[in-house]
C-alpha atoms as a PDB file:
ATOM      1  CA  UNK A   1      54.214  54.047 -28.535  1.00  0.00           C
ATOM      2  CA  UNK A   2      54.738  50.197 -29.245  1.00  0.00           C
ATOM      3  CA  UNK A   3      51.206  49.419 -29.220  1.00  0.00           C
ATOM      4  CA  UNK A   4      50.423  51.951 -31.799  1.00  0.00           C
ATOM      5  CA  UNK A   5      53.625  50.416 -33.725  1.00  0.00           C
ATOM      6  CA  UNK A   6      52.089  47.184 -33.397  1.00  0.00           C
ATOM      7  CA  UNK A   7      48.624  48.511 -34.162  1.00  0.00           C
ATOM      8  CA  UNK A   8      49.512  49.664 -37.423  1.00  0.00           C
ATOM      9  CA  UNK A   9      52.080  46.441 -38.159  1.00  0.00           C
ATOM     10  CA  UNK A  10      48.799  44.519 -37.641  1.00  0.00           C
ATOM     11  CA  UNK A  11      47.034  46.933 -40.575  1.00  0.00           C
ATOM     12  CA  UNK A  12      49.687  46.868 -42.459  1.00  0.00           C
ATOM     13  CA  UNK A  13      49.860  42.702 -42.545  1.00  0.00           C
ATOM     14  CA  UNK A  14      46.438  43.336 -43.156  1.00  0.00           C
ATOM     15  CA  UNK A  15      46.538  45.511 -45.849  1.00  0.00           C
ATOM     16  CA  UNK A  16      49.248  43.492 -48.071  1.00  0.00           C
ATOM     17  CA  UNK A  17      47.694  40.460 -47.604  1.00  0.00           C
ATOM     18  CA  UNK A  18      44.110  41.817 -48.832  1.00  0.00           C
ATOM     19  CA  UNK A  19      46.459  43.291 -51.871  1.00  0.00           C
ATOM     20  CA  UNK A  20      47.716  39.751 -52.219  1.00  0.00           C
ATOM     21  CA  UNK A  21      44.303  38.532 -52.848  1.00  0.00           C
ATOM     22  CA  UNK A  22      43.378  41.182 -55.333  1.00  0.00           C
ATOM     23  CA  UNK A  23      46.760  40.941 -57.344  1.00  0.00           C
ATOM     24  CA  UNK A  24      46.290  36.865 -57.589  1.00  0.00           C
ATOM     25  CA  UNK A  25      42.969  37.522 -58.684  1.00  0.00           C
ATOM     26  CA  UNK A  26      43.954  40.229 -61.217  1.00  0.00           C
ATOM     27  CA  UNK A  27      46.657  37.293 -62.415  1.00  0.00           C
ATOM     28  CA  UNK A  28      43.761  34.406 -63.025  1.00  0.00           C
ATOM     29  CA  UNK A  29      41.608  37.181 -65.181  1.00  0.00           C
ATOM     30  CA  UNK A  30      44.688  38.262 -66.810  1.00  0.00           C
ATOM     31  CA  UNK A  31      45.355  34.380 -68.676  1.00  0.00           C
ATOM     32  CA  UNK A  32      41.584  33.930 -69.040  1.00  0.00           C
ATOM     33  CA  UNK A  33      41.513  36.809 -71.541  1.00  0.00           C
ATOM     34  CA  UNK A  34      43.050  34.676 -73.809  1.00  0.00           C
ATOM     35  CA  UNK A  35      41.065  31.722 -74.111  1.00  0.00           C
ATOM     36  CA  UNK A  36      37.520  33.817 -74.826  1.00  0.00           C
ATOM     37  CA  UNK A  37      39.163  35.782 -77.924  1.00  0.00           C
ATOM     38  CA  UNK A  38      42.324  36.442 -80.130  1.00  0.00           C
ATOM     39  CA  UNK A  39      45.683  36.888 -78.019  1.00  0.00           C
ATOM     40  CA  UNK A  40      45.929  40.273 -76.617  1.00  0.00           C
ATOM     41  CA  UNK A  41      49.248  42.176 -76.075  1.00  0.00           C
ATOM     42  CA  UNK A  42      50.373  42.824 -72.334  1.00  0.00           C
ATOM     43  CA  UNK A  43      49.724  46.229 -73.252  1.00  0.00           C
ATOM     44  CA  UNK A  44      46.255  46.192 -74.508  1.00  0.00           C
ATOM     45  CA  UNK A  45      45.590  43.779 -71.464  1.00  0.00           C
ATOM     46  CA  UNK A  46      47.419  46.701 -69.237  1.00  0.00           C
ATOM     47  CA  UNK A  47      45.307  49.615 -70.751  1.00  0.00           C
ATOM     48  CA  UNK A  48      42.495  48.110 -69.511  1.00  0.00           C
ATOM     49  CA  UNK A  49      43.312  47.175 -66.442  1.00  0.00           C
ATOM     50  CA  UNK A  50      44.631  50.354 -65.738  1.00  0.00           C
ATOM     51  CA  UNK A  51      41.461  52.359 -67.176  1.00  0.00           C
ATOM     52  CA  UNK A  52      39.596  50.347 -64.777  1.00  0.00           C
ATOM     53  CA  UNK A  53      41.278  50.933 -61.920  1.00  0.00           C
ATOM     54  CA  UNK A  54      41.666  54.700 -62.628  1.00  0.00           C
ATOM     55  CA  UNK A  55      38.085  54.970 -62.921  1.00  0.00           C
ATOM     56  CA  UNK A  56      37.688  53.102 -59.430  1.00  0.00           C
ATOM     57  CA  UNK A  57      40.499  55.261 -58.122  1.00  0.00           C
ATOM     58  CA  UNK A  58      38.773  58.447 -58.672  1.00  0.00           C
ATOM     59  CA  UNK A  59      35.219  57.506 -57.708  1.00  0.00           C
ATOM     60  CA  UNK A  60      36.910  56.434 -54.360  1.00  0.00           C
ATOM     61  CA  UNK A  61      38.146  59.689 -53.774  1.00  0.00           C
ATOM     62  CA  UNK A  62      35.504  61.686 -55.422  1.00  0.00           C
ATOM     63  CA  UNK A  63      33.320  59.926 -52.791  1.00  0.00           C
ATOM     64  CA  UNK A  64      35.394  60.410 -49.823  1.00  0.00           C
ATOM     65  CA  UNK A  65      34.871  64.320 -50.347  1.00  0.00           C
ATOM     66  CA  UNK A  66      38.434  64.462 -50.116  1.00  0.00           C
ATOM     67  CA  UNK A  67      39.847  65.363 -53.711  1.00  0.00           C
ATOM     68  CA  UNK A  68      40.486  69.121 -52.971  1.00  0.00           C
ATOM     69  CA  UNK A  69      42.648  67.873 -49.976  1.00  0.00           C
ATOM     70  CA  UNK A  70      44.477  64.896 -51.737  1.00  0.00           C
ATOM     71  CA  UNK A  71      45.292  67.277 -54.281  1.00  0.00           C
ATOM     72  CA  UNK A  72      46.395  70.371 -52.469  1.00  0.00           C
ATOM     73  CA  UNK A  73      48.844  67.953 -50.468  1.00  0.00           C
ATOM     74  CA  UNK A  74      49.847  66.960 -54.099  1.00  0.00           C
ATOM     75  CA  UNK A  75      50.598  70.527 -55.332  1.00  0.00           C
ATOM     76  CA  UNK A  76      52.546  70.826 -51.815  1.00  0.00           C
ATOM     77  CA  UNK A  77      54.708  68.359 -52.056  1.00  0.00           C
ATOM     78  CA  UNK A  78      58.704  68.986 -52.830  1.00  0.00           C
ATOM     79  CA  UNK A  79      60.358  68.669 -56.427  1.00  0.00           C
ATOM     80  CA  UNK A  80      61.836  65.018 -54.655  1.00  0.00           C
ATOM     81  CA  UNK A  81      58.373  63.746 -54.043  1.00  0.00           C
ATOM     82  CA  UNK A  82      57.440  64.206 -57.426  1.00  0.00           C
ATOM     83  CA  UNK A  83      60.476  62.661 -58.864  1.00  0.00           C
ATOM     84  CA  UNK A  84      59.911  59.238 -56.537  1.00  0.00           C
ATOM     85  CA  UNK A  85      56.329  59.067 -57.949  1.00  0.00           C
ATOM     86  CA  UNK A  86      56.775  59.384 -61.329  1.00  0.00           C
ATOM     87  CA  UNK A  87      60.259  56.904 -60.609  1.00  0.00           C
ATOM     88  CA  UNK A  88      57.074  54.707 -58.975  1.00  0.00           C
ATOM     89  CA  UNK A  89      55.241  54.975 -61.784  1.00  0.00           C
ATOM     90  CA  UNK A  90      57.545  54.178 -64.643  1.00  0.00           C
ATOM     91  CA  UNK A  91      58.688  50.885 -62.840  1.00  0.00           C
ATOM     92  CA  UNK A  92      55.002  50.041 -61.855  1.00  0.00           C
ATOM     93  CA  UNK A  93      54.434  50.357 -65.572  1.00  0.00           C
ATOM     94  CA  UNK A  94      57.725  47.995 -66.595  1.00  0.00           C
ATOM     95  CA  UNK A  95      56.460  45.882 -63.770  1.00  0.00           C
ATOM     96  CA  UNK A  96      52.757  45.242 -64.734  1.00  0.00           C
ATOM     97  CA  UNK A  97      53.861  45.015 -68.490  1.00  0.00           C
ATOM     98  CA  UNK A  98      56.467  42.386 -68.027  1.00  0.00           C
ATOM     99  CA  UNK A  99      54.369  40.451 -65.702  1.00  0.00           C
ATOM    100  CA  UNK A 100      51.395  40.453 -68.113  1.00  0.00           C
ATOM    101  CA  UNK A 101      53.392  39.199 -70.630  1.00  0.00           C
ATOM    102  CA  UNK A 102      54.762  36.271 -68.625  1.00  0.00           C
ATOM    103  CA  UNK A 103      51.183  35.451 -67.057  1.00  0.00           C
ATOM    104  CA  UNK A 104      50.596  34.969 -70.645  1.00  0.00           C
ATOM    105  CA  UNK A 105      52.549  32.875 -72.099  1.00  0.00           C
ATOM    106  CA  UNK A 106      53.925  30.373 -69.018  1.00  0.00           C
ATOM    107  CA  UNK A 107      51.599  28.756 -66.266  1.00  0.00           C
ATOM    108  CA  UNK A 108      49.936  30.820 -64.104  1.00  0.00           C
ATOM    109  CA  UNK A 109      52.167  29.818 -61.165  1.00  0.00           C
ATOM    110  CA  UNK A 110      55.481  30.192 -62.698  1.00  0.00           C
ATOM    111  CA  UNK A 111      54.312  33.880 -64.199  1.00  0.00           C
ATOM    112  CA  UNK A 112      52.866  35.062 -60.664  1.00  0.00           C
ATOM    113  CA  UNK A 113      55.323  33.604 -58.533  1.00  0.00           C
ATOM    114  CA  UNK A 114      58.564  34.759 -60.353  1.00  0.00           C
ATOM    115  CA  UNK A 115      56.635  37.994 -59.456  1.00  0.00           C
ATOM    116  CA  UNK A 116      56.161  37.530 -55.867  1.00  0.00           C
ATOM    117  CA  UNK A 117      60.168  37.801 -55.945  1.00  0.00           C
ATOM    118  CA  UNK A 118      58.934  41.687 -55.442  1.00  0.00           C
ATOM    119  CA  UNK A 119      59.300  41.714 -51.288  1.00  0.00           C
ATOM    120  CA  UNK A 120      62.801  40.493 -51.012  1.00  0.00           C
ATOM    121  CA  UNK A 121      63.710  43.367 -54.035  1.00  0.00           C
ATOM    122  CA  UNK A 122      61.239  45.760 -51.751  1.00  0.00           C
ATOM    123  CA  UNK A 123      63.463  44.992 -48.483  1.00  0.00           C
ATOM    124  CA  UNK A 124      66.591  45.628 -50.772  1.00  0.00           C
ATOM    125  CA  UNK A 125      65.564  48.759 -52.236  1.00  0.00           C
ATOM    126  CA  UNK A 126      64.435  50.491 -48.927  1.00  0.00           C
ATOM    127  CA  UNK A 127      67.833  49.175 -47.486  1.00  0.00           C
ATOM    128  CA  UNK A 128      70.251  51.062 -49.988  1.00  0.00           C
ATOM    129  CA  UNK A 129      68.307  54.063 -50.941  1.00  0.00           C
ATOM    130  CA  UNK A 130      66.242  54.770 -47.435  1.00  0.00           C
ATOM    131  CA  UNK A 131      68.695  53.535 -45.042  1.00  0.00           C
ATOM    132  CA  UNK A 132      66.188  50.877 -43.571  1.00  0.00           C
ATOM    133  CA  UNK A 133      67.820  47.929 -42.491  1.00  0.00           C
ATOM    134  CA  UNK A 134      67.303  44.810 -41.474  1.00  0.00           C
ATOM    135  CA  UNK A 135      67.564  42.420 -38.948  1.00  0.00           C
ATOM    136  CA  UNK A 136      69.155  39.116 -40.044  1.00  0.00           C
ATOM    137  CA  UNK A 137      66.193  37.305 -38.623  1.00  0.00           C
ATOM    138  CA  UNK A 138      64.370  39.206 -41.344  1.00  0.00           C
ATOM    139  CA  UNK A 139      66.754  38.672 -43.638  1.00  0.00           C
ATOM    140  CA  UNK A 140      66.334  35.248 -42.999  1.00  0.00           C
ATOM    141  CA  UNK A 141      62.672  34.787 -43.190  1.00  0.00           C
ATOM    142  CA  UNK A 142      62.954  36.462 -46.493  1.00  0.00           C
ATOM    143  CA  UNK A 143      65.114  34.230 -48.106  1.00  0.00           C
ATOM    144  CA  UNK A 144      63.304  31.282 -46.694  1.00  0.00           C
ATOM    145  CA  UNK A 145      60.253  32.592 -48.287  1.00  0.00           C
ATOM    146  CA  UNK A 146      62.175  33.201 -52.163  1.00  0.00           C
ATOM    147  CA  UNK A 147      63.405  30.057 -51.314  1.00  0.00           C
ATOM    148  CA  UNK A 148      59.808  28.612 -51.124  1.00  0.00           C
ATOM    149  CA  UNK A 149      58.871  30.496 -54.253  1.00  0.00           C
ATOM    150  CA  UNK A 150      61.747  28.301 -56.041  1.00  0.00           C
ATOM    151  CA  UNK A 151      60.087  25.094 -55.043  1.00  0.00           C
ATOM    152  CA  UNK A 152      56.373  26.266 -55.905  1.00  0.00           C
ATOM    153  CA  UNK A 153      57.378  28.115 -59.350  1.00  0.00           C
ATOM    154  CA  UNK A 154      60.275  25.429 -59.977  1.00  0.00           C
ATOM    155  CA  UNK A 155      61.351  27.507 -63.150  1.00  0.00           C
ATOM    156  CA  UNK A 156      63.063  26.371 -66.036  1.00  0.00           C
ATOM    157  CA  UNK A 157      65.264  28.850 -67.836  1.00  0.00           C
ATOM    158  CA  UNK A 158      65.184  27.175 -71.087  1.00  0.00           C
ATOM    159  CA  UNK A 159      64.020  26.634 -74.432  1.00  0.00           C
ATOM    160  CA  UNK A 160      60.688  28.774 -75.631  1.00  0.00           C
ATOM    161  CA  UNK A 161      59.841  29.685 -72.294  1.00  0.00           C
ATOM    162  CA  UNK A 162      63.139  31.267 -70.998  1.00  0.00           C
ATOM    163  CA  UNK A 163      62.559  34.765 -72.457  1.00  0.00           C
ATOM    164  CA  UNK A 164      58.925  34.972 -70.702  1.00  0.00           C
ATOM    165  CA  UNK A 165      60.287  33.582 -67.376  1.00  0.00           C
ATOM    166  CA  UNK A 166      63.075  36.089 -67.377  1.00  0.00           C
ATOM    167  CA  UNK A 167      60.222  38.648 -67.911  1.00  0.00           C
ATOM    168  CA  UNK A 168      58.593  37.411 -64.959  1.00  0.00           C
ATOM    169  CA  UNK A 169      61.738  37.812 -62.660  1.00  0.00           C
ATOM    170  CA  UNK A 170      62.062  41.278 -64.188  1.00  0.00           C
ATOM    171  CA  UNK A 171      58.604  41.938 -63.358  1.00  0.00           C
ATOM    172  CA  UNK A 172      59.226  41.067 -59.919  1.00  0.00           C
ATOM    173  CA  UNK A 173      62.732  43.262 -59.812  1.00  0.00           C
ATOM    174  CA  UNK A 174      60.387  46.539 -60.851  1.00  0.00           C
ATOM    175  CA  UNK A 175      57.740  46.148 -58.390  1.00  0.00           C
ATOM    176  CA  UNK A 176      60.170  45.074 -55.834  1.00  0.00           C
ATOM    177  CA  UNK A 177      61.688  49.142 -56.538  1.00  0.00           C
ATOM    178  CA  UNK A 178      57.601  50.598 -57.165  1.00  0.00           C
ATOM    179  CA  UNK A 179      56.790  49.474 -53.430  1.00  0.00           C
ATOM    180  CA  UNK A 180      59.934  50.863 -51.905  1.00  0.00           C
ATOM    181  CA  UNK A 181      58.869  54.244 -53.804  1.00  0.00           C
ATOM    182  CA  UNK A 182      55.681  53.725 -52.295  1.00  0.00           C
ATOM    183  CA  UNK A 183      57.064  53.350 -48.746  1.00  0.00           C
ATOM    184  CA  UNK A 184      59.010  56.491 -49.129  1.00  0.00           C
ATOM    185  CA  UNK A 185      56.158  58.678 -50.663  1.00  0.00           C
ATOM    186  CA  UNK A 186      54.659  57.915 -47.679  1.00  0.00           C
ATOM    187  CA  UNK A 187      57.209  59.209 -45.462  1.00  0.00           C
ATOM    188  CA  UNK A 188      56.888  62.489 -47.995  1.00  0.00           C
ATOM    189  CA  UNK A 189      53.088  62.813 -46.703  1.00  0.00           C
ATOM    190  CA  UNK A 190      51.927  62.189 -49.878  1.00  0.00           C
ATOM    191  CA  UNK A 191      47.961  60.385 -50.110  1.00  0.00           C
ATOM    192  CA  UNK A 192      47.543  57.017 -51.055  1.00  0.00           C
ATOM    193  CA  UNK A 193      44.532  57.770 -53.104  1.00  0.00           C
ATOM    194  CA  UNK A 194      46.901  60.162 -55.354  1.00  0.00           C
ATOM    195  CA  UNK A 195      49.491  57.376 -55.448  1.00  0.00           C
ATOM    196  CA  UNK A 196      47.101  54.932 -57.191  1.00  0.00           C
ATOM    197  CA  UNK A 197      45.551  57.849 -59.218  1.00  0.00           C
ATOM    198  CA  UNK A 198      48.739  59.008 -60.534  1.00  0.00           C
ATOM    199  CA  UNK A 199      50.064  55.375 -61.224  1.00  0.00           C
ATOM    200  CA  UNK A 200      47.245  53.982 -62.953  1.00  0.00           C
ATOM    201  CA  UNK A 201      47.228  57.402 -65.327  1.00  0.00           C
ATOM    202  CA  UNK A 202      50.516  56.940 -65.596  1.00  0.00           C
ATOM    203  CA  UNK A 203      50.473  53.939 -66.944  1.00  0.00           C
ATOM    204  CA  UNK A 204      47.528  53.878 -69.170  1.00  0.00           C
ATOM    205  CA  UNK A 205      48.829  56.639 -71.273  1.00  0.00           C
ATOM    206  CA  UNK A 206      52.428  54.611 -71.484  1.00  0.00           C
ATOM    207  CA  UNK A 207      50.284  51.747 -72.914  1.00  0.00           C
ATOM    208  CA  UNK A 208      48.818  53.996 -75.764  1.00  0.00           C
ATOM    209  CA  UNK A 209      51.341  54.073 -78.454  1.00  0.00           C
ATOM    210  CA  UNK A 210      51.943  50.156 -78.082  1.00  0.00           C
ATOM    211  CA  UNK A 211      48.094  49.905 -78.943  1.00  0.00           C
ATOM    212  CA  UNK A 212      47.711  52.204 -81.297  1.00  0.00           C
ATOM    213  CA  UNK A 213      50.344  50.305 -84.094  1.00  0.00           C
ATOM    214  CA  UNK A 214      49.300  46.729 -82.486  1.00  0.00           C
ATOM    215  CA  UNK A 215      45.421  46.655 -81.647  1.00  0.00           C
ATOM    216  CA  UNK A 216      43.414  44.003 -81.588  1.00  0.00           C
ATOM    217  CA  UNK A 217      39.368  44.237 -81.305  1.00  0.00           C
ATOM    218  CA  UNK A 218      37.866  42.585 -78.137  1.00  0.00           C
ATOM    219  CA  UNK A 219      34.982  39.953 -77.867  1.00  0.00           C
ATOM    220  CA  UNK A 220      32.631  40.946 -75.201  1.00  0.00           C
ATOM    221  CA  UNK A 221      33.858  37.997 -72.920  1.00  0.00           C
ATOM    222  CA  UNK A 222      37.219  39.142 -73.228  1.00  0.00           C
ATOM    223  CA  UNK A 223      36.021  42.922 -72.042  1.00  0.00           C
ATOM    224  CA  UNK A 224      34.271  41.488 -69.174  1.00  0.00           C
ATOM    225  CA  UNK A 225      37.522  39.704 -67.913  1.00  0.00           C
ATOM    226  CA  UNK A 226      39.070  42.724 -68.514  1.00  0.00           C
ATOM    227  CA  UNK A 227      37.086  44.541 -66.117  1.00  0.00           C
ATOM    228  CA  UNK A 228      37.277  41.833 -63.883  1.00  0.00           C
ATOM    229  CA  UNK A 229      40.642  42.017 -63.826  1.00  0.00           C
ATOM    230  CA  UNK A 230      41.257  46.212 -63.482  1.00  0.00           C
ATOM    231  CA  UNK A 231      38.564  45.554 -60.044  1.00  0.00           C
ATOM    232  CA  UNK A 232      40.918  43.271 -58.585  1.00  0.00           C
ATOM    233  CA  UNK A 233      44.076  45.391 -59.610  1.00  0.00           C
ATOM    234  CA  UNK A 234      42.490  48.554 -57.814  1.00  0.00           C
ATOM    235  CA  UNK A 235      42.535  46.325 -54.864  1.00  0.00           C
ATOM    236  CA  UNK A 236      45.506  45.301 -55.122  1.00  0.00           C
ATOM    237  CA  UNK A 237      46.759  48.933 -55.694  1.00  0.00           C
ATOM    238  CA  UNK A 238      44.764  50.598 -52.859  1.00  0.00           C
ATOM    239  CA  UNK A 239      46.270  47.223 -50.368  1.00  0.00           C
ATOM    240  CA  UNK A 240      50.021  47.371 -51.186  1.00  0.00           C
ATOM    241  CA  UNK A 241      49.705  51.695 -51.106  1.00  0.00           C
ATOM    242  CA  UNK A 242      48.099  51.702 -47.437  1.00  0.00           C
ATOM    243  CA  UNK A 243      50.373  48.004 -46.129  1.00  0.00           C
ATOM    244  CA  UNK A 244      53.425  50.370 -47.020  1.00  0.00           C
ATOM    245  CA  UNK A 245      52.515  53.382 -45.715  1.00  0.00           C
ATOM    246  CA  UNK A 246      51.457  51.659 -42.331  1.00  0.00           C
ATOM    247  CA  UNK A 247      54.554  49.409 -41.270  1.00  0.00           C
ATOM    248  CA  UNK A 248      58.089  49.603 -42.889  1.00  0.00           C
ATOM    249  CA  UNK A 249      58.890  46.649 -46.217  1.00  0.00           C
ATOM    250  CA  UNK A 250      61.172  44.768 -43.089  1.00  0.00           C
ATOM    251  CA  UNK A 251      58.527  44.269 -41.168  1.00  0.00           C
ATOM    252  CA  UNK A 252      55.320  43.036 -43.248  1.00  0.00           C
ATOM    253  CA  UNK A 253      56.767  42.753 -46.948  1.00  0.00           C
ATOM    254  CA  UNK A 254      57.202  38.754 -46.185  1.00  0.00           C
ATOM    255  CA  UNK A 255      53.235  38.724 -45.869  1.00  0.00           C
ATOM    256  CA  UNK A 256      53.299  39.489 -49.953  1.00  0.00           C
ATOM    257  CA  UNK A 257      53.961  35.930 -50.526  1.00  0.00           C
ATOM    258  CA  UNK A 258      50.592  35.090 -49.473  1.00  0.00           C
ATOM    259  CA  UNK A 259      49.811  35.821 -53.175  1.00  0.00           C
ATOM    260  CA  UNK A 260      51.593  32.668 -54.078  1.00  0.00           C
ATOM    261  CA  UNK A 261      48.857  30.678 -51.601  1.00  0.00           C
ATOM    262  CA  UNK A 262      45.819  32.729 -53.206  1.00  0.00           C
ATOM    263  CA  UNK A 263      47.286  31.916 -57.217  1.00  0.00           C
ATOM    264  CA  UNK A 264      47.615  28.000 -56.405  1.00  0.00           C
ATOM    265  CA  UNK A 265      43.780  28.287 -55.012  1.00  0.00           C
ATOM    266  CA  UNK A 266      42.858  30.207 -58.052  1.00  0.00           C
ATOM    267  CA  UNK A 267      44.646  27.974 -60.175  1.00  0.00           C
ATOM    268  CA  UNK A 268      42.899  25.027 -58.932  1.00  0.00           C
ATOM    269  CA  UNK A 269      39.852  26.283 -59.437  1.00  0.00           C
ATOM    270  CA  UNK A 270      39.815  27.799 -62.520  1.00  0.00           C
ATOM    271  CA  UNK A 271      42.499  25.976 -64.174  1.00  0.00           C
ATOM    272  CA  UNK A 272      42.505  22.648 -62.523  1.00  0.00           C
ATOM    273  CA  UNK A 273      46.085  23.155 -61.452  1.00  0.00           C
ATOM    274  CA  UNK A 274      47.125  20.854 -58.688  1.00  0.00           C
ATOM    275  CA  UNK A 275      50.077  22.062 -56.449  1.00  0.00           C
ATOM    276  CA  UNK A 276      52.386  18.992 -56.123  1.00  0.00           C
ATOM    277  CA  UNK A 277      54.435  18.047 -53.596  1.00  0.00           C
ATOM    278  CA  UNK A 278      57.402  20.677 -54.150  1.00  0.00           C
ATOM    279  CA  UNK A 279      54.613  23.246 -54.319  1.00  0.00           C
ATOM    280  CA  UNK A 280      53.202  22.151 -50.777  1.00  0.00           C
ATOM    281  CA  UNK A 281      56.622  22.448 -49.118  1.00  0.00           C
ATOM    282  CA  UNK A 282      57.108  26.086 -50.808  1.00  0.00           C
ATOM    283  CA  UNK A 283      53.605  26.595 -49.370  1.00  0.00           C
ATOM    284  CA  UNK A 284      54.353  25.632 -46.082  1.00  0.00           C
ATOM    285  CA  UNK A 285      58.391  27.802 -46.339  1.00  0.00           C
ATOM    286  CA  UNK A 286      56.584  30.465 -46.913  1.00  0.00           C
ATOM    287  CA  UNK A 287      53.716  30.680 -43.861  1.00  0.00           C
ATOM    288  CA  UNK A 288      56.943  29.622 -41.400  1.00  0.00           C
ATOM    289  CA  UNK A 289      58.767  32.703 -43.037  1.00  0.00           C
ATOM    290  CA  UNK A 290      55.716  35.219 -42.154  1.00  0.00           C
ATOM    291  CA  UNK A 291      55.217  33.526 -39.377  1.00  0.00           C
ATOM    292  CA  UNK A 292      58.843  33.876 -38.050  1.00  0.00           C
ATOM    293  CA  UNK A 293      58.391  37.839 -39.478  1.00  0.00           C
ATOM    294  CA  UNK A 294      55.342  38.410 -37.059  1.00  0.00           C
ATOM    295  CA  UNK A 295      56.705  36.982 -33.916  1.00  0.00           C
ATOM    296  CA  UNK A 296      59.891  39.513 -34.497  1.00  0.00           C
END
């Protein structure tokens, strides 16, 4: 019984930190949409992404033969199931929006890491509405690892860039909740594929009426970033819906700071942002805080 406990810790470290990845590279395509066209909205930027990584969604499960099953365990599941995922949905939606908006108008690294405050809101969500609760050492780890966000995003609350930071925190706050819905739709039985289906539906149709009275036409650069960026979103989506569903937020939602390791990479090289010292030594807070996670 521990092994398998262990086994599936292991795939769920996996899983979140291949989500990681995909969600840092969603980030960098997200800011280069700007610079090959006019400024986009977040929501025209989330439509996109979102249509995307519907599309990818359903070809997934289309060619895993197993849509008639996903959705008959859909059309079983209880009236409180439905109610977390469409609570999942609606602060996935507030999450991605808000986070767009700050990757768009602060440094990369501030906008992605005030985000990556999502695992210690994860831990707190599953703790007072699912009863999961954690070990101080835990506890610990995780606030050595916000603690390293601090030094790598060093925010400052003020003048024109206060209002997009603060959307950046909020961004965080949402899909701190979205991934402890996640965790608990999978205690419901419910498929990840249907998760990321219903989520990325979701939330293209809440971008529509924000479009429709604010669009602004595309170059073809800017569609191809686009796309770009709705690829790396569906693995970001498909990661964090399997890491969750695999090991409990305590236990491997530390290892979704490794997104803060992948942006500073990504940074560098498309960007030619260079971490500086107070970025290194968040760097280095927050591989001692997974590390002290997966030796618990």
């Amino acid at each position: 019984m521990n092994a398998r406990r262990g086994g599936n810790r292991a795939k769920g470290v996996l899983a979140i930190v291949v989500s990681a990845f995909g969600f840092a590279l969603m980030a960098a395509f997200v800011r280069m949409a700007d610079d090959f066209g006019s400024p986009l909205s977040s929501f025209q930027k989330g439509f996109f992404r979102n249509v995307v990584a519907l599309v990818i969604a359903l070809a997934v499960l289309m060619r895993s033969g197993g849509v008639a099953r996903v959705f008959k365990c859909a059309g079983a599941a209880s009236a409180r199931a439905w109610v977390i995922l469409v609570l999942r949905s609606a602060l996935g939606s507030c999450g991605l929006f808000a986070n767009f908006y700050a990757l768009s108008h602060v440094a990369i690294a501030d906008g992605q890491t005030l985000n990556k405050t999502a695992p210690f809101f994860t831990v707190i969500c599953a703790w007072l509405f699912l009863g999961e609760k954690a070990a101080v050492r835990q506890i610990a780890a995780l606030a050595l690892a916000f603690l390293g966000v601090v030094f790598v995003a060093k925010p400052g609350f003020a003048g024109d860039a206060a209002f997009p930071l603060a959307m950046g925190l909020f961004g965080g706050v949402c899909a701190g909740g979205a991934y402890a819905c996640v965790h608990a739709l999978r205690r419901h039985g419910m498929e990840p594929a249907f998760i990321v289906v219903f989520f990325s539906a979701f939330s293209t149709l809440a971008a529509i009426p924000f479009i429709a009275v604010d669009f602004v036409p595309m170059t073809f650069s800017q569609v191809a970033v686009l796309l770009g960026a709705g690829a790396s979103a569906a693995i970001g989506q498909f990661g964090i819906t399997a890491a969750y569903g695999y090991a409990e937020p305590r236990e491997i939602a530390v290892y979704d700071y490794s997104n803060i390791i992948f942006t500073a990479v990504l940074g560098f090289a498309f960007f030619g942002q260079i971490p500086d010292v107070w970025s290194i030594i968040g760097f280095v807070m927050i591989v001692v805080a997974a590390a002290r996670i997966g030796a618990s």
